[in-house]
PDB file of N, CA and C in Angstrom:
ATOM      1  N   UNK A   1      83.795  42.654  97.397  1.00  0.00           N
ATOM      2  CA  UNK A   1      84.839  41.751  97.852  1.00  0.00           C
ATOM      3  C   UNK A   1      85.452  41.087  96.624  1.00  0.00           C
ATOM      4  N   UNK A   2      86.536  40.743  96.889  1.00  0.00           N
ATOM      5  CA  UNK A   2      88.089  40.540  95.546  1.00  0.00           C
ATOM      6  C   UNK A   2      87.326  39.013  95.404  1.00  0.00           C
ATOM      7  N   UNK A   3      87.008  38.051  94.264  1.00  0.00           N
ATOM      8  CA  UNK A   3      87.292  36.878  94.506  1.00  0.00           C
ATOM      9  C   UNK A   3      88.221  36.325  95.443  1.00  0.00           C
ATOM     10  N   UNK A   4      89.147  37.046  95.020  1.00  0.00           N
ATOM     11  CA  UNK A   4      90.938  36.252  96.056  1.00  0.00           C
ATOM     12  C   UNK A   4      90.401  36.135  96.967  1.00  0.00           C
ATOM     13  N   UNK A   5      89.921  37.222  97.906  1.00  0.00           N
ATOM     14  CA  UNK A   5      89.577  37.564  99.321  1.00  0.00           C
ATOM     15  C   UNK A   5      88.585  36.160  99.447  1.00  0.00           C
ATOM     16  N   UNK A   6      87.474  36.082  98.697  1.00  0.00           N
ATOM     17  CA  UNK A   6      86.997  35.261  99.176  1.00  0.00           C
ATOM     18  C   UNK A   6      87.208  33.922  99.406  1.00  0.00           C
ATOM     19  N   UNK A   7      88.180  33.587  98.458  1.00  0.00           N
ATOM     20  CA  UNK A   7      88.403  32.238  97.783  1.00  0.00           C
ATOM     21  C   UNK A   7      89.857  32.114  99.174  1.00  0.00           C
ATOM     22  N   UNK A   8      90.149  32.594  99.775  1.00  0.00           N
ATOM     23  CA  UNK A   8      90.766  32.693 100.805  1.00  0.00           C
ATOM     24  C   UNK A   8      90.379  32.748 102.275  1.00  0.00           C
ATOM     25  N   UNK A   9      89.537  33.172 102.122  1.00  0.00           N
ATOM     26  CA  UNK A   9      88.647  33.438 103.673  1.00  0.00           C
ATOM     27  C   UNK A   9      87.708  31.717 103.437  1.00  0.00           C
ATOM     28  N   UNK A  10      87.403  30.843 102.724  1.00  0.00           N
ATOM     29  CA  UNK A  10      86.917  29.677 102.520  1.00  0.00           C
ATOM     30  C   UNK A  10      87.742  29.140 102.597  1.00  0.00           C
ATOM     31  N   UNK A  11      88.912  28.779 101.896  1.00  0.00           N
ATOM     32  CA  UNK A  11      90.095  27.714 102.587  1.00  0.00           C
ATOM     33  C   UNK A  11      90.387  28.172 103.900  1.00  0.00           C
ATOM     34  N   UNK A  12      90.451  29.099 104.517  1.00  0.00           N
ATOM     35  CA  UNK A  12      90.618  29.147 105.814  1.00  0.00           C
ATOM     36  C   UNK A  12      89.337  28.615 106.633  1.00  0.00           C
ATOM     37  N   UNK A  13      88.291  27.585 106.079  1.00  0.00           N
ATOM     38  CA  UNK A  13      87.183  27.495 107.309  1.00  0.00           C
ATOM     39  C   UNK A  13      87.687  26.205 107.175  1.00  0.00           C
ATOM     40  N   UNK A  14      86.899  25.430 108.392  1.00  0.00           N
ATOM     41  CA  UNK A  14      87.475  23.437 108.827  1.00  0.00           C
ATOM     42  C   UNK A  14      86.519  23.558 107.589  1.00  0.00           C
ATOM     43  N   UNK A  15      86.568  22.077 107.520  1.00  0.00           N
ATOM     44  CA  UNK A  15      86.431  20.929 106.742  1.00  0.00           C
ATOM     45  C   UNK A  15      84.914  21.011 107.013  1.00  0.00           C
ATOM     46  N   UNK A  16      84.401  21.299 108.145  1.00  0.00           N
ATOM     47  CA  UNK A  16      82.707  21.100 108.698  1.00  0.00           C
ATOM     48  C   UNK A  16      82.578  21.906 107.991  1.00  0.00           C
ATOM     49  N   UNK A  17      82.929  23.699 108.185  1.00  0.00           N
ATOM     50  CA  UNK A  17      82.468  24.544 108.206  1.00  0.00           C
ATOM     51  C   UNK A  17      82.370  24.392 106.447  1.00  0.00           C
ATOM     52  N   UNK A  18      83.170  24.374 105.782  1.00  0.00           N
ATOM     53  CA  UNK A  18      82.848  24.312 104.481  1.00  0.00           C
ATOM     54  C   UNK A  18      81.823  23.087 103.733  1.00  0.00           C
ATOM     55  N   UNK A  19      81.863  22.195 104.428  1.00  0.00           N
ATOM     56  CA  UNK A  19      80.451  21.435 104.213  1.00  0.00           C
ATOM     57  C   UNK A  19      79.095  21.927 104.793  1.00  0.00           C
ATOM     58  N   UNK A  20      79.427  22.600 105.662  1.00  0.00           N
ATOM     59  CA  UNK A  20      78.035  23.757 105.980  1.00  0.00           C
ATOM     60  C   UNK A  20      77.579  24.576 104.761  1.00  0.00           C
ATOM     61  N   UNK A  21      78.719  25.576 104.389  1.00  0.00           N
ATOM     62  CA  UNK A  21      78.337  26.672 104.128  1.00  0.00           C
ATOM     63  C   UNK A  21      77.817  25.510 101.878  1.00  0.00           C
ATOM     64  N   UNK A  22      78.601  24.697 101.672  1.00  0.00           N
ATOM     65  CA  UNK A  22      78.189  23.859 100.465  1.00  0.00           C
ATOM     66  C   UNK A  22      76.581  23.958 100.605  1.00  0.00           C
ATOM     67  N   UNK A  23      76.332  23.070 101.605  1.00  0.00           N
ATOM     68  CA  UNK A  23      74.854  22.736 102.043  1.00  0.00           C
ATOM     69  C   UNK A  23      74.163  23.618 102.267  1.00  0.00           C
ATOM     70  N   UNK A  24      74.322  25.244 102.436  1.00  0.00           N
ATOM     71  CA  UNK A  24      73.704  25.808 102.650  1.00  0.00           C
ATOM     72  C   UNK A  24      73.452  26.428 101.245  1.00  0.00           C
ATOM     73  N   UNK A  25      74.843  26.489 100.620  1.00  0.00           N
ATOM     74  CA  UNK A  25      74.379  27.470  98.985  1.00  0.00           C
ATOM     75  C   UNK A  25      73.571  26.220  97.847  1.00  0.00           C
ATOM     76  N   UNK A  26      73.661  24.727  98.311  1.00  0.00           N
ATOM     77  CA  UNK A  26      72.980  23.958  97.348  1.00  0.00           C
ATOM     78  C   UNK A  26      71.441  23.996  97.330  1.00  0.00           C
ATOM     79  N   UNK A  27      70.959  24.215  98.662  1.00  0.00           N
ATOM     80  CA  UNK A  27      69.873  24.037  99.037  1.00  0.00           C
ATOM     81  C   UNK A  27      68.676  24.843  98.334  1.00  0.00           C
ATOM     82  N   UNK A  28      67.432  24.295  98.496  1.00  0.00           N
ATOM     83  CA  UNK A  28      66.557  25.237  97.645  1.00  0.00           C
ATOM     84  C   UNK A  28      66.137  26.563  98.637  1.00  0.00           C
ATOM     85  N   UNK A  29      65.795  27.854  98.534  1.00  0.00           N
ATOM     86  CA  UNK A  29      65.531  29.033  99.482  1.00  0.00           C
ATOM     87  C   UNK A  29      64.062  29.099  98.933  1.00  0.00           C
ATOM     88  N   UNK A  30      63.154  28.121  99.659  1.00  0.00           N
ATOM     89  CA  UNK A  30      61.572  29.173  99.282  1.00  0.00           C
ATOM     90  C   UNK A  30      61.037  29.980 100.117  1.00  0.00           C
ATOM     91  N   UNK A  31      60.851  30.718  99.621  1.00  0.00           N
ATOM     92  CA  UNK A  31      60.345  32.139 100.724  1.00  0.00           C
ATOM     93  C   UNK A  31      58.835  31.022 101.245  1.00  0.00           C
ATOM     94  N   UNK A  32      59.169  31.324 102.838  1.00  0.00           N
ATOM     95  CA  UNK A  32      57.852  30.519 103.668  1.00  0.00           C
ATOM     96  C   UNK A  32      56.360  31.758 103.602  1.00  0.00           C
ATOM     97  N   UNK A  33      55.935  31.514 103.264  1.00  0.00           N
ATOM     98  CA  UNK A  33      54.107  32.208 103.236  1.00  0.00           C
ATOM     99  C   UNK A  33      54.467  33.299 104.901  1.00  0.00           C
ATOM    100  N   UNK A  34      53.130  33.729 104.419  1.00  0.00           N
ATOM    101  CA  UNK A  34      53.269  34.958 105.888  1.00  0.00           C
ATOM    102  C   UNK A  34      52.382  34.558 106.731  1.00  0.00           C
ATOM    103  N   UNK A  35      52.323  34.967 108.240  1.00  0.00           N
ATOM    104  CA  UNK A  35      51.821  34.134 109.239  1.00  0.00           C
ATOM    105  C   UNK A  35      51.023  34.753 108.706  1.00  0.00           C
ATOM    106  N   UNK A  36      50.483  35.811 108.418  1.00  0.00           N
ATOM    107  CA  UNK A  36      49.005  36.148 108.749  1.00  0.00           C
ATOM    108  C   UNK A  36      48.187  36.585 107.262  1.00  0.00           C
ATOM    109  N   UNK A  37      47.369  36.570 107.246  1.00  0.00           N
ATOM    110  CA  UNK A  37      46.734  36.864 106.192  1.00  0.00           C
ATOM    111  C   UNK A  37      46.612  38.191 105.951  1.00  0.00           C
ATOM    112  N   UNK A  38      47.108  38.665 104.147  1.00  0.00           N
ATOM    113  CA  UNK A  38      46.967  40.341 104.284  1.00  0.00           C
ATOM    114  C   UNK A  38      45.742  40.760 104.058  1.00  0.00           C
ATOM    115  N   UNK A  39      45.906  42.001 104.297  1.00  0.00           N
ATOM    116  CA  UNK A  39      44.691  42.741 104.494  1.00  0.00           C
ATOM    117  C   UNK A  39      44.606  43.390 103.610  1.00  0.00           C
ATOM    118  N   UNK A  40      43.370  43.535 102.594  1.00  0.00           N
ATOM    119  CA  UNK A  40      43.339  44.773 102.017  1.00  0.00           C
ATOM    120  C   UNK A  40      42.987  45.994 102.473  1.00  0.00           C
ATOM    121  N   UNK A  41      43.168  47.191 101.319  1.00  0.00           N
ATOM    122  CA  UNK A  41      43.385  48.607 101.851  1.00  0.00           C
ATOM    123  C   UNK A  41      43.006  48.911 103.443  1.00  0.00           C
ATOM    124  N   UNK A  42      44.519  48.396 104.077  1.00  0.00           N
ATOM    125  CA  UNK A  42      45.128  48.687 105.452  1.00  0.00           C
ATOM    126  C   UNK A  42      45.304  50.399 105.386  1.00  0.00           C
ATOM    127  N   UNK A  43      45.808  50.773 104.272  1.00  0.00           N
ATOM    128  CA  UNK A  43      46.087  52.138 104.028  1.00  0.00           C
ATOM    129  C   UNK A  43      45.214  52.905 103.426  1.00  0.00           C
ATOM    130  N   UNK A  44      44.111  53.487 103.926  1.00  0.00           N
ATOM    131  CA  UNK A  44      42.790  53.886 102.707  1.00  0.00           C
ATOM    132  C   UNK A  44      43.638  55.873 102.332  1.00  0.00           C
ATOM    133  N   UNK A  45      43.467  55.691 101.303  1.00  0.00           N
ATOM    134  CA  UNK A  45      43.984  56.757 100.628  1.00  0.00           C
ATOM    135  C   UNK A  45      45.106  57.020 100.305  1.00  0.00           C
ATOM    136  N   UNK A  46      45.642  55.622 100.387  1.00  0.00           N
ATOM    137  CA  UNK A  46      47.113  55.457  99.895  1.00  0.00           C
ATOM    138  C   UNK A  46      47.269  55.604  98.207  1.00  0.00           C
ATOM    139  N   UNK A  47      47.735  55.858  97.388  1.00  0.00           N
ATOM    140  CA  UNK A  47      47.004  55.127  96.131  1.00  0.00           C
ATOM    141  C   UNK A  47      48.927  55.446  95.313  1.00  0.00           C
ATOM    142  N   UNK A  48      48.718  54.811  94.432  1.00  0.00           N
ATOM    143  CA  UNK A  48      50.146  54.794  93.277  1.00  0.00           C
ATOM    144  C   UNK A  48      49.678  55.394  91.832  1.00  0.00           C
ATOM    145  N   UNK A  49      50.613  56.090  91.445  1.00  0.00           N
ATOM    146  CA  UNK A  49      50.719  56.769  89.983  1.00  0.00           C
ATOM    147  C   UNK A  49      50.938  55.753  89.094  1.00  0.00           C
ATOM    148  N   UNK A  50      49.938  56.404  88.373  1.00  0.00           N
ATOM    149  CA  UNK A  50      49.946  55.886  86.674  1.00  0.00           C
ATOM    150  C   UNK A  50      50.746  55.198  86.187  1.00  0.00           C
ATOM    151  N   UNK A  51      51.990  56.253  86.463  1.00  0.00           N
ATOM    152  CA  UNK A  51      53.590  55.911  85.878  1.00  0.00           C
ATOM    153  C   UNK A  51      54.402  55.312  86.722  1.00  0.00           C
ATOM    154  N   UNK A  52      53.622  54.744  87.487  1.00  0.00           N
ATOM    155  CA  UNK A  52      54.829  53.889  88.849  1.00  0.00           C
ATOM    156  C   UNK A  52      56.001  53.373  88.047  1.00  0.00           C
ATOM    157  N   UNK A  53      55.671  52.527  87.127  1.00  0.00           N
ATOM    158  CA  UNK A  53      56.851  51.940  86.403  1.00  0.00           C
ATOM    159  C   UNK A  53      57.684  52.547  85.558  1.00  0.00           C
ATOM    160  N   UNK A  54      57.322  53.761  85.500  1.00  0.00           N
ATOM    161  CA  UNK A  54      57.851  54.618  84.166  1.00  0.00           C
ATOM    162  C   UNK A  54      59.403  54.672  84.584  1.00  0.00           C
ATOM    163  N   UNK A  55      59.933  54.879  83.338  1.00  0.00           N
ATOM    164  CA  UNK A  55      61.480  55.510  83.380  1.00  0.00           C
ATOM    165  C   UNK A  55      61.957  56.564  83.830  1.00  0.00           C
ATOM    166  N   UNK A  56      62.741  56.655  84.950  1.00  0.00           N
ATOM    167  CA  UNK A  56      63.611  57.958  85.754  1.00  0.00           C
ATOM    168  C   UNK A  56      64.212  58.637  84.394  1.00  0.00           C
ATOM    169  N   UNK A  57      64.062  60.161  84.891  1.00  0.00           N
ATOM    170  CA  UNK A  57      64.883  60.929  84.394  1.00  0.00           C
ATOM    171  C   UNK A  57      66.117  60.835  84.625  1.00  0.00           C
ATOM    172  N   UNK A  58      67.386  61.013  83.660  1.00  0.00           N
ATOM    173  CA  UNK A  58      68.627  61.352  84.484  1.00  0.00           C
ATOM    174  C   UNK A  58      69.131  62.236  85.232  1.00  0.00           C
ATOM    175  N   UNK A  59      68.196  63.496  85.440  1.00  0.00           N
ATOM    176  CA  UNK A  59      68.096  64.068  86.309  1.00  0.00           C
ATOM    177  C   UNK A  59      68.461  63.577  87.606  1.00  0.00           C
ATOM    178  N   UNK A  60      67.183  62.637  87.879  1.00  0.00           N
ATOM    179  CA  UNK A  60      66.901  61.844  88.962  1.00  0.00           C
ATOM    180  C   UNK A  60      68.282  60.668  89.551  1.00  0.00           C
ATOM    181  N   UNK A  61      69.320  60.039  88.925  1.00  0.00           N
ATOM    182  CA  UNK A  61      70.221  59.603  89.405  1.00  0.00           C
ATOM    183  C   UNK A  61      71.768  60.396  88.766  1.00  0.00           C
ATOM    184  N   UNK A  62      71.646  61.627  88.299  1.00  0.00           N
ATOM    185  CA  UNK A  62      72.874  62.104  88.185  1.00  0.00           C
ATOM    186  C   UNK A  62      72.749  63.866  88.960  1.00  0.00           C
ATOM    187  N   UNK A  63      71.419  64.086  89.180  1.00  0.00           N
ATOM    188  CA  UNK A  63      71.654  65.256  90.314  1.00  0.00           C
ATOM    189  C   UNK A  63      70.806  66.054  88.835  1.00  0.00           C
ATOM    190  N   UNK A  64      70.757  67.553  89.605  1.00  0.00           N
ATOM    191  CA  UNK A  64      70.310  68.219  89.070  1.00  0.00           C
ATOM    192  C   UNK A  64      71.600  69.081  88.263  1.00  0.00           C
ATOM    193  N   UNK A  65      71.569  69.998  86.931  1.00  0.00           N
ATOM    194  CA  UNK A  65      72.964  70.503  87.085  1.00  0.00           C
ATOM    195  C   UNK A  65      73.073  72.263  87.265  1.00  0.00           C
TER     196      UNK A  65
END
């Protein structure tokens, strides 16, 4: 979305609505805890590679050629 677009679609809200949406982007966002307590290995024989973090080939986001 264009700035313009946006900066346009906000002067078009009331006077509330833009003191809403203020109050909503000032505010702090803490992620609330999870109801339930996790579980370990829920998944038995699940397991992750070595290289989980490793660097993609460009292969991998430009296709094969």
């Amino acid at each position: 979305m264009e700035l313009d677009t946006l900066f346009t679609l906000v002067d078009a809200l009331s006077d509330e609505d833009k003191q809403a949406l203020v109050q909503h982007l000032t505010q702090p966002h803490i992620p609330q805890p999870p109801s339930k307590p996790r579980k370990a290995n829920l998944f038995p024989g699940v397991w992750m590679s070595d290289d989980f973090d490793a660097e993609l080939p460009d292969s991998f986001w430009m296709g094969e050629e």
